[in-house]
Protein backbone atom coordinates (compact mmCIF):
# COMPACT_ATOMS: atom_id res chain seq x y z
CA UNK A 1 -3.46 -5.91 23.73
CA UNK A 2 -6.52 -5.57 21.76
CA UNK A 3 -5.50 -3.29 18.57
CA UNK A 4 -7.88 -2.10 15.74
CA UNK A 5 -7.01 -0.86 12.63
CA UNK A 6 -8.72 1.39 9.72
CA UNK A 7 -7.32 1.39 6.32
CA UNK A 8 -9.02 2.32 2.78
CA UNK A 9 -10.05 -0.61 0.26
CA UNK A 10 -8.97 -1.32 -2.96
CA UNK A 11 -9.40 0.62 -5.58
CA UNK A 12 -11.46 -1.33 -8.59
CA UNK A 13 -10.87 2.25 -10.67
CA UNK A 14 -6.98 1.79 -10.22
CA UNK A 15 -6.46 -1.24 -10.56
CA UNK A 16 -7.80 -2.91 -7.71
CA UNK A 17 -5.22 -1.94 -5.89
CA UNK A 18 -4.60 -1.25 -1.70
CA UNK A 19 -2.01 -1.44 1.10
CA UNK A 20 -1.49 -5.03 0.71
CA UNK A 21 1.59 -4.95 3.57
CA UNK A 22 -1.16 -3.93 6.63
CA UNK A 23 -2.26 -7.49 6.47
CA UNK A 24 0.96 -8.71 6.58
CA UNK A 25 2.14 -6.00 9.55
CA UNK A 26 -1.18 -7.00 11.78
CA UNK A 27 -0.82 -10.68 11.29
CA UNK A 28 2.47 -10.73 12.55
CA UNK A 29 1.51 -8.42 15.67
CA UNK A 30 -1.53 -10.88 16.25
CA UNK A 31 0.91 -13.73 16.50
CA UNK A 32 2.60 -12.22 19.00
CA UNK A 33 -0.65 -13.38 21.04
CA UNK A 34 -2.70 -10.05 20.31
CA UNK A 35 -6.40 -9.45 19.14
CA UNK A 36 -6.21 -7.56 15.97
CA UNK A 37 -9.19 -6.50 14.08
CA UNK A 38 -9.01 -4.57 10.50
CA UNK A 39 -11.34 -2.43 9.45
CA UNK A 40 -11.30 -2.05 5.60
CA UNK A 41 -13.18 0.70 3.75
CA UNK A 42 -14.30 -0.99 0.87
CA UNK A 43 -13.31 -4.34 -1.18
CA UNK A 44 -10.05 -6.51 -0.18
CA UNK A 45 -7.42 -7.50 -2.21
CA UNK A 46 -8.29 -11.05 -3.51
CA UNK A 47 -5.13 -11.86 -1.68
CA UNK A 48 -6.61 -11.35 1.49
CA UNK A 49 -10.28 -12.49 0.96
CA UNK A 50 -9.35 -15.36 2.84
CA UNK A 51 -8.92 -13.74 6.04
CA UNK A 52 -12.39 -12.04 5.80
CA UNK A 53 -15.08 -11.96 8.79
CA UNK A 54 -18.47 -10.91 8.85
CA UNK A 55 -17.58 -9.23 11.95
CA UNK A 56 -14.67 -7.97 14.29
CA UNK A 57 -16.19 -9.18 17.94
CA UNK A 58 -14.47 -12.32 17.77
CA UNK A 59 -11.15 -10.78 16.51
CA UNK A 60 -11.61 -7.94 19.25
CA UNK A 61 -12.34 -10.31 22.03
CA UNK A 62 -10.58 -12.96 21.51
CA UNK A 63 -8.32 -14.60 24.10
CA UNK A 64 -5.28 -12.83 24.24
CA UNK A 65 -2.77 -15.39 25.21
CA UNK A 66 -3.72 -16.86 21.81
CA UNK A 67 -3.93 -14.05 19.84
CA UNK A 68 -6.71 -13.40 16.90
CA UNK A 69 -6.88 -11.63 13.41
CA UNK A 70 -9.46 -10.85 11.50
CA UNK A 71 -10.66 -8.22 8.82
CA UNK A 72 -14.17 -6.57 8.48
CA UNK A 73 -14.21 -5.14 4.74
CA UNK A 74 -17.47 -2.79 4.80
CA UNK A 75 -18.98 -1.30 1.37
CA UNK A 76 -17.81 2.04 0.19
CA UNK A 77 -16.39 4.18 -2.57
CA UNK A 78 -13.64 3.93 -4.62
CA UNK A 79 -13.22 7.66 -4.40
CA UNK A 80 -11.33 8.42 -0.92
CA UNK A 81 -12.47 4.90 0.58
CA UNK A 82 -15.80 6.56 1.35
CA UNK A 83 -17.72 4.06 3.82
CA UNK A 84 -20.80 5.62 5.74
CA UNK A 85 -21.17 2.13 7.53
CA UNK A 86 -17.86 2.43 9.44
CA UNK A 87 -19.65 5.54 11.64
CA UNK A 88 -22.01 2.78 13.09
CA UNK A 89 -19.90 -0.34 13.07
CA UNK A 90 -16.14 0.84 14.26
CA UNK A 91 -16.53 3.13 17.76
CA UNK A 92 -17.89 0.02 19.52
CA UNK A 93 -15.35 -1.67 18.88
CA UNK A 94 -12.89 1.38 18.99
CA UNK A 95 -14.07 1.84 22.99
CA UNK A 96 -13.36 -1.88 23.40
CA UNK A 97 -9.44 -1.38 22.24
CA UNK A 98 -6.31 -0.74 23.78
CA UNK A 99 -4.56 1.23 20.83
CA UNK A 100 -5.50 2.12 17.10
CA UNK A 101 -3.71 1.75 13.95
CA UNK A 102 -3.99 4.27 11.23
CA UNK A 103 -2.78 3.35 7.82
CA UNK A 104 -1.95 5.90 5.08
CA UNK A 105 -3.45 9.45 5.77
CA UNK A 106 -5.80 10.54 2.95
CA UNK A 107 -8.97 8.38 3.25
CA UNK A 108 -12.19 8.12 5.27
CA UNK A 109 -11.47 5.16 6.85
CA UNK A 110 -8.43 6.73 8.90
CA UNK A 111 -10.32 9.90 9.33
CA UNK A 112 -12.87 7.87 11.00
CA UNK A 113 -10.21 5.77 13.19
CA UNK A 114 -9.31 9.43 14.22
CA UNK A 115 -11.92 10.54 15.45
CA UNK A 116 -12.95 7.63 17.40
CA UNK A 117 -9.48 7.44 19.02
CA UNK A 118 -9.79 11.46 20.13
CA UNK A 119 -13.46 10.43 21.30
CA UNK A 120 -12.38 7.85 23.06
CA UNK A 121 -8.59 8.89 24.05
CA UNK A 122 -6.80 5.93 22.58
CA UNK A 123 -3.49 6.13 22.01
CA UNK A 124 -3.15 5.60 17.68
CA UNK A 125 -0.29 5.11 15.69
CA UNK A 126 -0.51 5.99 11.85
CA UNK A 127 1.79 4.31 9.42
CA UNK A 128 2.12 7.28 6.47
CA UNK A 129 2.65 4.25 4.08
CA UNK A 130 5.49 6.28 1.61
CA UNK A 131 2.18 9.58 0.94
CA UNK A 132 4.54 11.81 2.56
CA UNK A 133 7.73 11.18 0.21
CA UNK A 134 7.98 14.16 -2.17
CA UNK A 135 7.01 12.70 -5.43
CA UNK A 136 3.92 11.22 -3.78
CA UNK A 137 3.66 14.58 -2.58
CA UNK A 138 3.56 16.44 -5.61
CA UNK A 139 0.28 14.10 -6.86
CA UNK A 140 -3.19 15.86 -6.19
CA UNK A 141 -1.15 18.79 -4.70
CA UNK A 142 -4.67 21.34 -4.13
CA UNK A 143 -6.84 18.38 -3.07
CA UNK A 144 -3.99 17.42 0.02
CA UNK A 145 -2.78 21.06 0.64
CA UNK A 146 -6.82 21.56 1.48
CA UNK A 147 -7.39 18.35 4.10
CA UNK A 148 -3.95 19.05 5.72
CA UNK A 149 -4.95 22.30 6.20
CA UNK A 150 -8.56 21.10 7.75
CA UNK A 151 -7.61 17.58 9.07
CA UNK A 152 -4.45 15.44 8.16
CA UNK A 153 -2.20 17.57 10.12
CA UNK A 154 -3.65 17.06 12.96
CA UNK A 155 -4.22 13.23 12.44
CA UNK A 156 -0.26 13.40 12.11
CA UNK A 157 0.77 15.40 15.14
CA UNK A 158 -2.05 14.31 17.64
CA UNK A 159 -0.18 10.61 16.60
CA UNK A 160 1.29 8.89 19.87
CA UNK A 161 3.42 7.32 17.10
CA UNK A 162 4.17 7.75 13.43
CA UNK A 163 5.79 4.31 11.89
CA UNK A 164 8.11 4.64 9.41
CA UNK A 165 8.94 1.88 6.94
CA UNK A 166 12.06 2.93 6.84
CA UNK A 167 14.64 5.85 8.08
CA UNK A 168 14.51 7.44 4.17
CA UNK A 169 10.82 7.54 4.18
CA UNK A 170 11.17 9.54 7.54
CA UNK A 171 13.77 11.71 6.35
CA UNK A 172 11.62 12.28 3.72
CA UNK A 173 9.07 13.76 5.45
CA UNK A 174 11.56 15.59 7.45
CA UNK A 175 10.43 18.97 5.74
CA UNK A 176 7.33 18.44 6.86
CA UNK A 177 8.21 19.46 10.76
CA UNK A 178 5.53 16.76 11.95
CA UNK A 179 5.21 16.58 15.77
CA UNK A 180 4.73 13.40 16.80
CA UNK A 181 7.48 11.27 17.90
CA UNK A 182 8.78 8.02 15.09
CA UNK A 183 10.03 4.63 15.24
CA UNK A 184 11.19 2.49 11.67
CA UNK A 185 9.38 -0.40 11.78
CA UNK A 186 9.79 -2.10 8.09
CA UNK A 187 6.43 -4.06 6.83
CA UNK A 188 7.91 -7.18 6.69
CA UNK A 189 7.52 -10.33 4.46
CA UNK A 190 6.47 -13.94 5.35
CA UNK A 191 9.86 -15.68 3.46
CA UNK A 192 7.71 -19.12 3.80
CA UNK A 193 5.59 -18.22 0.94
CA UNK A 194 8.62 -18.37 -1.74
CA UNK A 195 10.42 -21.31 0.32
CA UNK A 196 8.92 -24.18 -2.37
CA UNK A 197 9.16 -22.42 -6.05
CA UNK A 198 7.83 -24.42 -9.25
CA UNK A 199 9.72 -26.26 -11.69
CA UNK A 200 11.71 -23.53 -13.80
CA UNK A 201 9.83 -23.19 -17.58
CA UNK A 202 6.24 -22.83 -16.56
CA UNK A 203 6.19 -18.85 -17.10
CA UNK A 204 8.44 -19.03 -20.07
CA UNK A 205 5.70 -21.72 -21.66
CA UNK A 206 2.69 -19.59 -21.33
CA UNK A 207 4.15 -16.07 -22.41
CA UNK A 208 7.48 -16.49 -24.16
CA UNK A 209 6.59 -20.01 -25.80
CA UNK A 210 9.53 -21.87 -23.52
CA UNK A 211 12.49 -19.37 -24.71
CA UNK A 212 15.23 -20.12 -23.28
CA UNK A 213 17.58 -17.06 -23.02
CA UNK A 214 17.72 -13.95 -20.57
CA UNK A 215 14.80 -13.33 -18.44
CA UNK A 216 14.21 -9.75 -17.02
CA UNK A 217 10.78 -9.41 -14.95
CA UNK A 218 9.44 -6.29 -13.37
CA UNK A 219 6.61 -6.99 -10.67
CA UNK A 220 4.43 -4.22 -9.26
CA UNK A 221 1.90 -1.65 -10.27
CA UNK A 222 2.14 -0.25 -13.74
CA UNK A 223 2.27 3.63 -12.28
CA UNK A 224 4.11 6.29 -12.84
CA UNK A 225 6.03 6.07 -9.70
CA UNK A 226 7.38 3.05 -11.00
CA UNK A 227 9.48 4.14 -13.69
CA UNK A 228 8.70 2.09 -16.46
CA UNK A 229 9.26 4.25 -19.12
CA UNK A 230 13.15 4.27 -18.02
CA UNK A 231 13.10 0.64 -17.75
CA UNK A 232 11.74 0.18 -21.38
CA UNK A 233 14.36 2.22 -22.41
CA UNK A 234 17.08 0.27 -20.62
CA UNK A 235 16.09 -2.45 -21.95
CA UNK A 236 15.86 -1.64 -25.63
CA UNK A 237 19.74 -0.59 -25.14
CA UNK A 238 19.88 -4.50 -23.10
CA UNK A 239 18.72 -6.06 -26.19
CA UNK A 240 21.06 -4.16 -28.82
CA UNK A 241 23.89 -5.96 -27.14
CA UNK A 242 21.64 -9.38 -26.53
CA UNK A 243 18.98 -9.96 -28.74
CA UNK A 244 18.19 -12.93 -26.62
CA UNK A 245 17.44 -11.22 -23.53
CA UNK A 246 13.09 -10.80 -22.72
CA UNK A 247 11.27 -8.53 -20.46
CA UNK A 248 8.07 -9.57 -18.60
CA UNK A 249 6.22 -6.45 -16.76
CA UNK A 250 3.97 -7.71 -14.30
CA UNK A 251 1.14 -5.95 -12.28
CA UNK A 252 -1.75 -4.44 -12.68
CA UNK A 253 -2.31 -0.85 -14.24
CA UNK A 254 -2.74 2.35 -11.61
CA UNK A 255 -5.00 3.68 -12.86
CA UNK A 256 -6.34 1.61 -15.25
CA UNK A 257 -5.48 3.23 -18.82
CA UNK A 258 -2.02 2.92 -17.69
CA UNK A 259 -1.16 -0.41 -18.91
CA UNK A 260 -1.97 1.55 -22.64
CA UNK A 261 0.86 4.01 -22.24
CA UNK A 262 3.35 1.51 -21.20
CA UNK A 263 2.57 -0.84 -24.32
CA UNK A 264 3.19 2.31 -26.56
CA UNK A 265 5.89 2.58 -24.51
CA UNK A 266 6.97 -0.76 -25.86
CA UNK A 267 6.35 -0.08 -29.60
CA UNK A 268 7.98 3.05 -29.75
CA UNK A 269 11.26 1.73 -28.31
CA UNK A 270 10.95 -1.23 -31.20
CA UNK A 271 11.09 -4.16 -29.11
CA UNK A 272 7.72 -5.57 -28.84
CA UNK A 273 8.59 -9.13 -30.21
CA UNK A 274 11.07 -8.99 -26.66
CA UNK A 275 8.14 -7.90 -24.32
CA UNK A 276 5.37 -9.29 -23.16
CA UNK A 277 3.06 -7.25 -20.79
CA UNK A 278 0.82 -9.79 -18.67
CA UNK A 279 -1.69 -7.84 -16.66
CA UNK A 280 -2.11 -8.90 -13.24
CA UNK A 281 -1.55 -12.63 -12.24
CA UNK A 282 -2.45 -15.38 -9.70
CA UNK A 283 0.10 -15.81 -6.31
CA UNK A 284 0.72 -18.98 -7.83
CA UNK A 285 1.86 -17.28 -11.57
CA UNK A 286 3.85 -14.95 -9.71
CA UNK A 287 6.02 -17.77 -8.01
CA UNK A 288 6.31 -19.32 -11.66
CA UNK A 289 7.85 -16.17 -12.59
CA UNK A 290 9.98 -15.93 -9.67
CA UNK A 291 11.48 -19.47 -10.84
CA UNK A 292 11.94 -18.22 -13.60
CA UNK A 293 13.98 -14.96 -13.99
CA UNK A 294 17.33 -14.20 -13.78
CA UNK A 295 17.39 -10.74 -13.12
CA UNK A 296 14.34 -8.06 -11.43
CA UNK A 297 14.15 -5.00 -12.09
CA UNK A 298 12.58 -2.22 -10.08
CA UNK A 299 13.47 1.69 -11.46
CA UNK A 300 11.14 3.71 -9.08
CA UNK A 301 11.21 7.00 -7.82
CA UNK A 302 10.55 5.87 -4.59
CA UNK A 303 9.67 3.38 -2.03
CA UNK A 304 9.15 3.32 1.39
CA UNK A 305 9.52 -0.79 1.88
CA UNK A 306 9.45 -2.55 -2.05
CA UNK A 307 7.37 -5.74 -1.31
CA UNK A 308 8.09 -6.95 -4.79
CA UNK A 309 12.24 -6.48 -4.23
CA UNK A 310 11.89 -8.41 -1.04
CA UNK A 311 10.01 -11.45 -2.54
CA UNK A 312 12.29 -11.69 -5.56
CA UNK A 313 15.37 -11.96 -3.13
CA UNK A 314 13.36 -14.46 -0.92
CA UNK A 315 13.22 -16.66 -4.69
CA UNK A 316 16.86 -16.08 -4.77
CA UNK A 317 16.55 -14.10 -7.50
CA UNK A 318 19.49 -11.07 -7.83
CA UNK A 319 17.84 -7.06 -8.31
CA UNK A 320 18.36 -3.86 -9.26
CA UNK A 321 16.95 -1.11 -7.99
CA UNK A 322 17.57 2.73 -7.67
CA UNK A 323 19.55 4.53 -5.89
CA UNK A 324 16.35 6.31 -4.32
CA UNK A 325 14.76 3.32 -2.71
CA UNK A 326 15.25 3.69 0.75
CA UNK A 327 16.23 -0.16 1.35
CA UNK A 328 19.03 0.53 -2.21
CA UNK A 329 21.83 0.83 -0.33
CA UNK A 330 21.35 -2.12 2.36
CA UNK A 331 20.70 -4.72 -1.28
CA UNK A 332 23.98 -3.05 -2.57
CA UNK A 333 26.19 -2.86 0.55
CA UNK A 334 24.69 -6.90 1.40
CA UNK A 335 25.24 -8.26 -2.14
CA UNK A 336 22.41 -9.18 -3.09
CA UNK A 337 21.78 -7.09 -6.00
CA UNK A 338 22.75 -3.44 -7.35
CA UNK A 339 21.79 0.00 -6.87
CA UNK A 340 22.08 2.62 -9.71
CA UNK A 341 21.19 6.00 -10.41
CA UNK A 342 18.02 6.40 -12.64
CA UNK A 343 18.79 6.67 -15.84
CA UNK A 344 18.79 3.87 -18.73
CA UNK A 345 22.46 3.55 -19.27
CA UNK A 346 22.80 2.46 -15.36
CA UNK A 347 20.12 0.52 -15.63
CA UNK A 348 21.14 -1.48 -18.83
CA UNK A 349 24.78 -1.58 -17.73
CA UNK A 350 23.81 -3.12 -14.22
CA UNK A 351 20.87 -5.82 -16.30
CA UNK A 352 23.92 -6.69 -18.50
CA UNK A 353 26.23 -7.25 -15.69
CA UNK A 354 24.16 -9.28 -14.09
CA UNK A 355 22.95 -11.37 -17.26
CA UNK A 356 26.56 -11.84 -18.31
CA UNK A 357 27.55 -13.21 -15.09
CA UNK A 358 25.62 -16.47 -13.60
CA UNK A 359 28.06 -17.07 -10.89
CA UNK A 360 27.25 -13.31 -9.83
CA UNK A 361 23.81 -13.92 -10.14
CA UNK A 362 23.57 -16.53 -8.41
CA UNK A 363 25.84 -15.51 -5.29
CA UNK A 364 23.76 -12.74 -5.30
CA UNK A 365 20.38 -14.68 -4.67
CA UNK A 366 22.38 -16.90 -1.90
CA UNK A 367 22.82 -13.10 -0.42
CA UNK A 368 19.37 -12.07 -1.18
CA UNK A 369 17.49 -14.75 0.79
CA UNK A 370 19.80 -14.00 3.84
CA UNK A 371 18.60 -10.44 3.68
CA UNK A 372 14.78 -11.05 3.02
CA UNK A 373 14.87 -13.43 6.06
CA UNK A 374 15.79 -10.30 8.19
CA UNK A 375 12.88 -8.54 7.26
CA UNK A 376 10.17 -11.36 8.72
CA UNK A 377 6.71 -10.51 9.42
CA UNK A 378 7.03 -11.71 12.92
CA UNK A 379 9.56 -9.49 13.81
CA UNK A 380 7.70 -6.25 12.25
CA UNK A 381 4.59 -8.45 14.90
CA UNK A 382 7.31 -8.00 17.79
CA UNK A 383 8.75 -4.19 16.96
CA UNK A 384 4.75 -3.02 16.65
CA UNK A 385 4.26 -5.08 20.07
CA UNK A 386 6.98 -3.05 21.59
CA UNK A 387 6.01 0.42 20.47
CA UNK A 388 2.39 0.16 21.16
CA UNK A 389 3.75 -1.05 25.00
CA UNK A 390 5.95 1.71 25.68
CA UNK A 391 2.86 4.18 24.68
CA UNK A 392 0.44 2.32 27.05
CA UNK A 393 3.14 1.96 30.00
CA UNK A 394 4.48 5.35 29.25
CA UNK A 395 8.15 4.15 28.93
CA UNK A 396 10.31 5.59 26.41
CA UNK A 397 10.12 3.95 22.65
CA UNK A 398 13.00 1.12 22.83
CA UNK A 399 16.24 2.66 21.58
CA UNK A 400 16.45 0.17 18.46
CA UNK A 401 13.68 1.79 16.83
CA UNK A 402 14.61 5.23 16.58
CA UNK A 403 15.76 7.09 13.78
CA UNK A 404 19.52 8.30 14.47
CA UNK A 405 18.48 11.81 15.35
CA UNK A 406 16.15 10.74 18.11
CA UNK A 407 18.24 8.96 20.19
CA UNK A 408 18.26 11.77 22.25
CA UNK A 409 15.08 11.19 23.27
């Protein structure tokens, strides 16, 4: 199959954030032996410069049995991934493709990919990305309530396919009483990356002077989503009962005045001199850090995947997450972490638990890695390969990836 995708940029305003998981979802379908181009609406992630092109033919017409990837990042805006060039540069190679990929809903770029695909009649999928769970919802309420009305509903029920990340995201969304049919197809991570960790001390040199004691890390965006400001509090009551115990927060501020609010955060719960907030880091950094925590931490209101959860198990490292996430329950119910309601006692009960107990901790990372693995890349490559097949050969969507409640079908 020849697939192209359209997805917006980073955003430089917000941290220079994006979807960094479509990468990692087209890769693996392109190693299935497909040609998969991406087309990006503004700048990449510096994680995936590396797989940039200067232009989409080769990915697009590559030799199939082989399979090709490649992404085309053209210049836009930060504000709604605004790229005039995509108008020119996409439909040829739209009209070229067997099936589109649509990622997120609220940006030109998938507008765009729209519009070619109705112009063209190619079957599209569009992977919501966690914008339809309710608290993502209830952000820029007018602004999405207007281009639903005008345009995203359609995008969503003209879909041949809407991919879920999980079956919670799509029972979130439930409400919605969105037309097109759904498979759960979770991003995926590639394990291999956090197979070979650093010597243990190298993150606890550079930002705790080599302390030896408890080590909590949180890794994602600093957002409100995220629940920081619980966290923080948890951890102030962690620290009452071990003064020994340290918090890293890791990630970039969304947007970027955030990281401000969660340092005063800090200083108002008086435990500065057991905090240290790092900004964004190198791949490399991050798998320093990963060597060297004992527990992560995730509190947030939602998620429809959790990259950051999956790549802390795959370092053997034991979480805890809430009870909202939609993957919560699996960590809990395969030991390989815990899942609490969100509040800060939970939270500071479960981080205690955890810190008081290494043999826990560390059956729980033996458990962790066995679950990660599940969750390959190459097998999100395989469940896209199968999807986009059944649409082309008009077969029903394989029974494995449908939600419960569509079995039926």
């Amino acid at each position: 199959m020849k697939i192209v995708a359209f997805v917006e940029g980073a955003t430089q305003s917000r941290g220079g954030h994006g979807l960094v998981g479509v990468p990692t979802i087209l890769s693996g379908t392109a190693a299935r032996g497909h040609d998969v181009a991406l087309i990006v609406g503004g700048a990449l992630n510096t994680r995936n410069e590396k797989l940039q092109t200067k232009d989409v033919k080769g990915a697009v017409n590559g030799v199939e049995s082989k399979g090709t990837f490649g992404i085309l990042p053209l210049k836009g805006w930060d504000v709604w991934g605004f790229s005039p060039a995509i108008l020119w540069r996409a439909h040829k190679y739209v009209r070229a493709a067997d099936c589109i990929s649509l990622h997120s809903v609220y940006s030109f770029p998938v507008l765009v990919g729209y519009l070619f695909a109705r112009l063209y009649r190619k079957p599209y999928g569009i992977w919501p990305h966690g914008v339809l769970a309710p608290f993502q919802r209830s952000v820029s309420v007018k602004k999405k309530w207007l281009y639903d009305r005008f345009i995203g509903r359609r995008i969503l029920d003209n879909a041949s396919v809407l991919f879920f990340s999980a079956r919670g995201e799509r029972e979130e969304a439930a409400a919605l009483g969105l037309k097109s049919r759904s498979v759960i197809v979770p991003d995926g991570i590639d394990v291999s990356a956090f197979a070979e960790l650093p010597p243990k001390g190298r993150f606890r040199a550079q930002f705790f002077a080599g302390h030896k004691g408890d080590l909590v890390v949180f890794l994602a965006r600093l957002n409100a989503k995220k629940g920081l400001d619980l966290l923080i509090q948890a951890m102030a009551r962690v620290v009452a009962v071990r003064p020994q115990a340290r918090l890293a927060i890791v990630g970039s501020p969304d947007p970027a005045n955030f990281g401000r609010r969660v340092r005063d955060w800090v200083h108002e719960s008086g435990i500065e001199s057991n905090v240290v907030v790092t900004g964004p880091i190198s791949h490399e950094a991050k798998l320093e850090l990963l060597a060297d925590a004992d527990v992560f931490v995730l509190p947030s209101h939602a998620e429809n995947f959790g990259f950051s959860v999956f790549e802390a198990m795959a370092s053997y490292v034991p979480v805890v997450v809430s009870d909202t996430l939609n993957y919560g329950e699996e960590i809990a119910r395969s030991g390989a972490g815990l899942s609490v309601p969100r509040d800060p006692q939970s939270f500071a009960d479960a981080i205690l638990r955890l810190l008081e107990q290494p043999a826990l901790r560390q059956q729980m990372g033996r458990n962790g890695i066995q679950l990660a693995r599940r969750y390959s890349w190459i097998e999100t490559g395989a469940k896209v390969e199968r999807t986009f097949e059944s649409i082309l050969q008009r077969r029903p969507f394989p029974a494995d990836l449908l939600p419960s409640n569509l079995q039926h079908e």
